[in-house]
C-alpha atoms as a PDB file:
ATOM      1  CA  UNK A   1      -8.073  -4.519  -3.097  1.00  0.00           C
ATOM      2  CA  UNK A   2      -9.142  -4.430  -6.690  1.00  0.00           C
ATOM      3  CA  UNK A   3      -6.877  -4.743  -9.846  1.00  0.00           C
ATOM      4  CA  UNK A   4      -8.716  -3.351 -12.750  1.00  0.00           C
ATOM      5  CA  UNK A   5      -6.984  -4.548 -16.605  1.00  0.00           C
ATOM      6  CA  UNK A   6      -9.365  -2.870 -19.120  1.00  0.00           C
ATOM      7  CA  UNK A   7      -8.560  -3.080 -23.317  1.00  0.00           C
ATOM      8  CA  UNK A   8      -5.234  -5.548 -22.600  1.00  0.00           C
ATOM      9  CA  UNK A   9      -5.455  -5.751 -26.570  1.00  0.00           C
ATOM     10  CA  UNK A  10      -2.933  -7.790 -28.836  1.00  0.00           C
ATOM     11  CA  UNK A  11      -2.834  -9.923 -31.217  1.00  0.00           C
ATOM     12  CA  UNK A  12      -2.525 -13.718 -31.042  1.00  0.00           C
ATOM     13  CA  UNK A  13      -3.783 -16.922 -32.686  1.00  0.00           C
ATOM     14  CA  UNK A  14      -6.799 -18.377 -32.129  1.00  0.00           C
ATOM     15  CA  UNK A  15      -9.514 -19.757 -33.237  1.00  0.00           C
ATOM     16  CA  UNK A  16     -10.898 -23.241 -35.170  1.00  0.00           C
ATOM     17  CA  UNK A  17     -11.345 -21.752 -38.541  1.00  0.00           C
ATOM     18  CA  UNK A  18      -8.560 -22.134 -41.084  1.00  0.00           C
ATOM     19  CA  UNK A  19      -7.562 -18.841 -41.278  1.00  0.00           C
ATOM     20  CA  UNK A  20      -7.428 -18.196 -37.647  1.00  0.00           C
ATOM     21  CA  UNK A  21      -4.378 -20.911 -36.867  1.00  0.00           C
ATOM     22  CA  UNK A  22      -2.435 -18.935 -39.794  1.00  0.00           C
ATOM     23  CA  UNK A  23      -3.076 -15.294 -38.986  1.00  0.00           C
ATOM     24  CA  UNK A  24      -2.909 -13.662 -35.627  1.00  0.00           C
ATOM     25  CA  UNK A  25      -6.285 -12.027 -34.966  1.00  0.00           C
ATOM     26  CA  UNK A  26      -6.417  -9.178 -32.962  1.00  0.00           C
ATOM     27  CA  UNK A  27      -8.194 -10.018 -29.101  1.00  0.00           C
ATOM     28  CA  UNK A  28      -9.001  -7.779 -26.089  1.00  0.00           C
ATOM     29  CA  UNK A  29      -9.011  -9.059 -22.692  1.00  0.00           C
ATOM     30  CA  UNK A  30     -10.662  -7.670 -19.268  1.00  0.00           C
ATOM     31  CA  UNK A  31      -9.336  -8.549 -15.727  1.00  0.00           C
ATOM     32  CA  UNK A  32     -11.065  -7.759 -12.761  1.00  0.00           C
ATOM     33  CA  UNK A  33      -8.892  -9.785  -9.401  1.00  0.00           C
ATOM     34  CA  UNK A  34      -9.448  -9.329  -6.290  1.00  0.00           C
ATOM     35  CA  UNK A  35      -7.219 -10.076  -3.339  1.00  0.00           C
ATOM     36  CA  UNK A  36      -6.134  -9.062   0.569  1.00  0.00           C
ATOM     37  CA  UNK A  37      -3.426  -6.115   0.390  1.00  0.00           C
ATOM     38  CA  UNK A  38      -1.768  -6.530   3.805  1.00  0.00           C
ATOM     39  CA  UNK A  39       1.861  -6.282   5.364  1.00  0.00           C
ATOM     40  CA  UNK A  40       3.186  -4.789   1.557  1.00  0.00           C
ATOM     41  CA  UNK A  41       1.958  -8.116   0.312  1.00  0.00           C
ATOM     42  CA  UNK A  42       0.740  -7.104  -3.378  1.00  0.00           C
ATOM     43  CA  UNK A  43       0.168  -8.346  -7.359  1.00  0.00           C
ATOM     44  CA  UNK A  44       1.772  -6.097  -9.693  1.00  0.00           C
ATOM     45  CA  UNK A  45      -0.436  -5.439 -12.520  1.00  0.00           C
ATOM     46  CA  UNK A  46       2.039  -5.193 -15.131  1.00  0.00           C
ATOM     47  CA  UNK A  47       3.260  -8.760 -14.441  1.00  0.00           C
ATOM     48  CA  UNK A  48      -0.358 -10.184 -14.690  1.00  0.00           C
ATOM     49  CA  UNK A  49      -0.674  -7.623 -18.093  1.00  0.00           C
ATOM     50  CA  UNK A  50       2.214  -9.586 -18.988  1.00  0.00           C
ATOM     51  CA  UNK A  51       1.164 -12.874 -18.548  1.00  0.00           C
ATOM     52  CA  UNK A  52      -1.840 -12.710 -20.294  1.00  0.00           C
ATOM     53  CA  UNK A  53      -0.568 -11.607 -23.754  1.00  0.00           C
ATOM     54  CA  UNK A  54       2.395 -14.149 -23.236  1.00  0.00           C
ATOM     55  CA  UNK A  55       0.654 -17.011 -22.175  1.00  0.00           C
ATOM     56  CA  UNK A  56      -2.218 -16.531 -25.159  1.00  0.00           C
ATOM     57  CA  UNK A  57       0.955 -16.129 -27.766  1.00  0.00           C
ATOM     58  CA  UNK A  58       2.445 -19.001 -26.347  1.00  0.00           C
ATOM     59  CA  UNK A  59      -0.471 -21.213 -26.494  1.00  0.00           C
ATOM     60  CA  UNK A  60      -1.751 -19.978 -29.442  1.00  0.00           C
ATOM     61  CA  UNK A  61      -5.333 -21.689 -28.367  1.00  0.00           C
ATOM     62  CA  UNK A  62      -7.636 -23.114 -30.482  1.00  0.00           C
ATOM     63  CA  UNK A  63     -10.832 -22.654 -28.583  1.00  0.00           C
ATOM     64  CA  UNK A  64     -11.760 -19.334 -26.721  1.00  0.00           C
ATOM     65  CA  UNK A  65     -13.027 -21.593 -23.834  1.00  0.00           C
ATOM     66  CA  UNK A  66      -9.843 -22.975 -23.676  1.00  0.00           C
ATOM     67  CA  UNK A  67      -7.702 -19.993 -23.442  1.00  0.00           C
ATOM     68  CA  UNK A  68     -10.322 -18.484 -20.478  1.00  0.00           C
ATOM     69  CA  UNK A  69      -9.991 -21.707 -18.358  1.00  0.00           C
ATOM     70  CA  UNK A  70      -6.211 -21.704 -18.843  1.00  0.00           C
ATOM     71  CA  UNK A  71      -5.625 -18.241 -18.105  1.00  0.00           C
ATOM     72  CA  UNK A  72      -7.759 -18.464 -14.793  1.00  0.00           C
ATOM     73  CA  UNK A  73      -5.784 -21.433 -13.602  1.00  0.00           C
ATOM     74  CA  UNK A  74      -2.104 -20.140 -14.455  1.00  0.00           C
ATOM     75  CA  UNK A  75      -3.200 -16.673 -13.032  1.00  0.00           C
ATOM     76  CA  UNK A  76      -4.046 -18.198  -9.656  1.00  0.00           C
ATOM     77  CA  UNK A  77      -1.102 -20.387  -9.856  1.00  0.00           C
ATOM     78  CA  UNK A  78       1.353 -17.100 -10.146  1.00  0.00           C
ATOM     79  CA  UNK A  79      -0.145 -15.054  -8.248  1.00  0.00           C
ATOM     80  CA  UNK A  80      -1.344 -16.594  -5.430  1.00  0.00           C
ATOM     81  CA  UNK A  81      -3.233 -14.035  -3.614  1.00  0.00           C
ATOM     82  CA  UNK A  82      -5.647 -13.761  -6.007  1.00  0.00           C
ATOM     83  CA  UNK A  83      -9.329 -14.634  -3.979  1.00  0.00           C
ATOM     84  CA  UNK A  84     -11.971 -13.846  -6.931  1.00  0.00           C
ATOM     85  CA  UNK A  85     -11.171 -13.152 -10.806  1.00  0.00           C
ATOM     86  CA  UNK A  86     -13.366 -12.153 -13.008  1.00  0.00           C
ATOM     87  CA  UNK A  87     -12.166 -13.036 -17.436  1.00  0.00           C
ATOM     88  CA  UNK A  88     -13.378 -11.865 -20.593  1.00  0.00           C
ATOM     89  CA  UNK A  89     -11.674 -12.619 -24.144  1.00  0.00           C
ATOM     90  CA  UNK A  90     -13.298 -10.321 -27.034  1.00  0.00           C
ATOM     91  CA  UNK A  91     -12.328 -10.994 -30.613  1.00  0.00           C
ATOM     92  CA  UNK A  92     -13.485  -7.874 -32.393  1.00  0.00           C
ATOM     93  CA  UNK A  93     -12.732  -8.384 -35.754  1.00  0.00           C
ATOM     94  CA  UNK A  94     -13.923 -12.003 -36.720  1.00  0.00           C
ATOM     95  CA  UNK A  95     -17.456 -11.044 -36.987  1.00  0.00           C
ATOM     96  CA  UNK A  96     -18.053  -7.940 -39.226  1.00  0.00           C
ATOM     97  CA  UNK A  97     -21.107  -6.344 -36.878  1.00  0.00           C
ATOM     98  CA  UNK A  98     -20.045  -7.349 -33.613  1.00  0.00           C
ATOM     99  CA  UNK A  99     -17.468  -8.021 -30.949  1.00  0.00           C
ATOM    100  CA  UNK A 100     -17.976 -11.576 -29.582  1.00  0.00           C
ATOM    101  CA  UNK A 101     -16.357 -12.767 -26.035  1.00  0.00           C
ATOM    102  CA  UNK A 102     -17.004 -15.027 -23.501  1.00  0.00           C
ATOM    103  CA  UNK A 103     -16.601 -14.547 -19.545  1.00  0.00           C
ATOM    104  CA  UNK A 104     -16.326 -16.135 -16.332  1.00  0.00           C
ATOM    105  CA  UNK A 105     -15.542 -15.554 -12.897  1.00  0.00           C
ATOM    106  CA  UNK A 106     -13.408 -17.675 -10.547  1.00  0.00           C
ATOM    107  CA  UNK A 107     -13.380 -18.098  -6.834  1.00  0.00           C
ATOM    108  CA  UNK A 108     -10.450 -19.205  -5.163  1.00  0.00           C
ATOM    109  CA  UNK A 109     -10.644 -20.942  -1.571  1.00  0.00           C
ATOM    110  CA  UNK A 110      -7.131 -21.556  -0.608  1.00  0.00           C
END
């Protein structure tokens, strides 16, 4: 099974530069998980929606990097089922020409 989280967009702090630890910036995040649906056995989207935007206003991150490794580990620590992930943070608006973003993918052998 496939959970597809597309434009998960909020606003948060983050970032290095002076104004981005005083003003929340507006990010978009994508989340692809996979996992085995069997028995009724299941992630709710909504709670892994939820965790996202809470645990990036929470944590209020200074590095991008930081906030994509954290979020892979706490996601897989929640929701346990989760075999392959794939991350991307965009931050739309702190470049005027372009979205920037990193990704990664995590693999999970339980």
């Amino acid at each position: 099974m496939r959970i597809l989280i597309e434009d998960l967009t909020f606003e948060t702090i983050l970032g290095i530069l002076p104004h981005e630890r005083t003003t929340p910036q507006r990010v978009r995040v994508e989340c692809r998980i996979d996992y085995t649906y069997a028995d009724g056995r299941f992630i709710n989207y909504a709670d892994v929606a939820d965790h996202i935007v809470d645990t990036m206003q929470k944590m209020q991150f200074d590095l991008i990097e930081t906030a994509l490794e954290t979020l892979g580990a706490t996601l897989h620590e929640r929701f346990g089922l989760i075999e392959t992930m794939e991350l991307t943070i965009r931050k739309p608006d702190i470049l005027p020409h372009c979205t920037v973003g990193i990704s990664r993918r995590f693999t999970f052998t339980d």
